[in-house]
Protein backbone atom coordinates (compact mmCIF):
# COMPACT_ATOMS: atom_id res chain seq x y z
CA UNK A 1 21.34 124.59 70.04
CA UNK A 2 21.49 126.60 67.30
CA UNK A 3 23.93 129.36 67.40
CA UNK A 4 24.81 132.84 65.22
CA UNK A 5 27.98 131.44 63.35
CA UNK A 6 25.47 128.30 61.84
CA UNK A 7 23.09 131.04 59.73
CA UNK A 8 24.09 133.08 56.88
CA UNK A 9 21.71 135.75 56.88
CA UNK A 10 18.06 136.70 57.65
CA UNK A 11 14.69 137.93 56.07
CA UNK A 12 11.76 140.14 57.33
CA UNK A 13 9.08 141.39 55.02
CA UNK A 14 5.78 141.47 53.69
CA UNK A 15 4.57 138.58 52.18
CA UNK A 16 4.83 137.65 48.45
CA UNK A 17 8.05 137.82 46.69
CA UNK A 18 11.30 137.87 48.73
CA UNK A 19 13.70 139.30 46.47
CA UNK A 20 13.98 142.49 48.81
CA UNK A 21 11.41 144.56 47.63
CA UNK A 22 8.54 143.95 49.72
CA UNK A 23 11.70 143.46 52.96
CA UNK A 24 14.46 143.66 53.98
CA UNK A 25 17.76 140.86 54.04
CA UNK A 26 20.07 141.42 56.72
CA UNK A 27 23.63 139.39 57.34
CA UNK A 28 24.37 141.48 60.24
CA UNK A 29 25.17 139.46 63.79
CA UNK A 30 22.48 140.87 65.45
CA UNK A 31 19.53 140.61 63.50
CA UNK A 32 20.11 136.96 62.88
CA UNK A 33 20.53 136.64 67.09
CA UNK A 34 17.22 138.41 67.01
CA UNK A 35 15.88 136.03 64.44
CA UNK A 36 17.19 132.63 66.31
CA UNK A 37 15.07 134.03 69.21
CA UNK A 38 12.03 135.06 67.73
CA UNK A 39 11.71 132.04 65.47
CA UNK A 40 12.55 129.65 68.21
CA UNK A 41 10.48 130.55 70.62
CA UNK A 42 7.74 130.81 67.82
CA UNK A 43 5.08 127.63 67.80
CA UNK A 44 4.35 127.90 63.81
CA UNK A 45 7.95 127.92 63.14
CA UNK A 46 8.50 125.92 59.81
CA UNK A 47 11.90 124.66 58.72
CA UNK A 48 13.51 123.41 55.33
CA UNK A 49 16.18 122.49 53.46
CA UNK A 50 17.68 121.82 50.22
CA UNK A 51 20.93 121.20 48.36
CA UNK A 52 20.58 118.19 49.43
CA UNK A 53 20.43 119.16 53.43
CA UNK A 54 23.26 121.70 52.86
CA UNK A 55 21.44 124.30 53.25
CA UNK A 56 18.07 125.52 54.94
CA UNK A 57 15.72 127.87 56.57
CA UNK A 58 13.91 128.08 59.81
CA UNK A 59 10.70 130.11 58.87
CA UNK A 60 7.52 131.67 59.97
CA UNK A 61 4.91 132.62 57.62
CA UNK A 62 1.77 135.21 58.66
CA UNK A 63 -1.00 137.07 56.90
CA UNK A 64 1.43 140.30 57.13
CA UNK A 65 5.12 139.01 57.53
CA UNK A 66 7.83 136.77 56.29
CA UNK A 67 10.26 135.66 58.39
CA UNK A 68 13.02 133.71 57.34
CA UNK A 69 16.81 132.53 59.00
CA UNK A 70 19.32 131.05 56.58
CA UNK A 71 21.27 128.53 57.74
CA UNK A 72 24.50 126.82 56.88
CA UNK A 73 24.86 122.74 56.83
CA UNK A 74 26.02 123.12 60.75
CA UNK A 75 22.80 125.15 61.04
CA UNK A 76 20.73 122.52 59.73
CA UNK A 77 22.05 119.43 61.75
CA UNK A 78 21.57 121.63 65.16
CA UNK A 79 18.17 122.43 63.85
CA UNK A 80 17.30 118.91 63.31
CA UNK A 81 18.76 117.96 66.30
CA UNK A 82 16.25 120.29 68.42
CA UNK A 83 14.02 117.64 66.69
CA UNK A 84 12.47 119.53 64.22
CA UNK A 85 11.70 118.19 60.25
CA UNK A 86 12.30 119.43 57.18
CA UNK A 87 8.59 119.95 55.51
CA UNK A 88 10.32 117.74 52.61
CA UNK A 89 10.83 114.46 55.01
């Protein structure tokens, strides 16, 4: 199960470039518990990593709205232990 202490930060926004200023990045607790439930329960929830599995994202991507949860290496072994694959493997 992933949990709030194995993600760094999240992302909401408008599609296109993520650098902030079509959305919003937020390390706060709470909007990252908010983000482990709405991506989770999500169907087209996508999930990557890189650093060589360090590091990843679980991700959803729609016509109006990123939405994207950093995670940490810990994040990234629960995630793949839920039995979802990186869209690199």
């Amino acid at each position: 199960m992933l949990t709030v202490n194995q993600t760094t930060r999240s992302y909401t926004g408008k599609p296109g470039c993520m650098c902030g200023c079509n959305g919003t990045y937020n390390e706060g607790e709470r909007a990252r518990k908010m983000a482990i439930t709405a991506l989770l329960k999500n169907p087209a929830v996508r999930f990557d990593t890189w650093a060589d599995g360090n590091e990843g994202a679980v991700f959803v991507v729609t016509a109006t709205r990123n939405r994207v949860l950093y995670l940490t290496a810990e994040g990234v072994r629960a995630v793949q232990a839920m039995g979802m694959k990186a869209e690199a493997e």
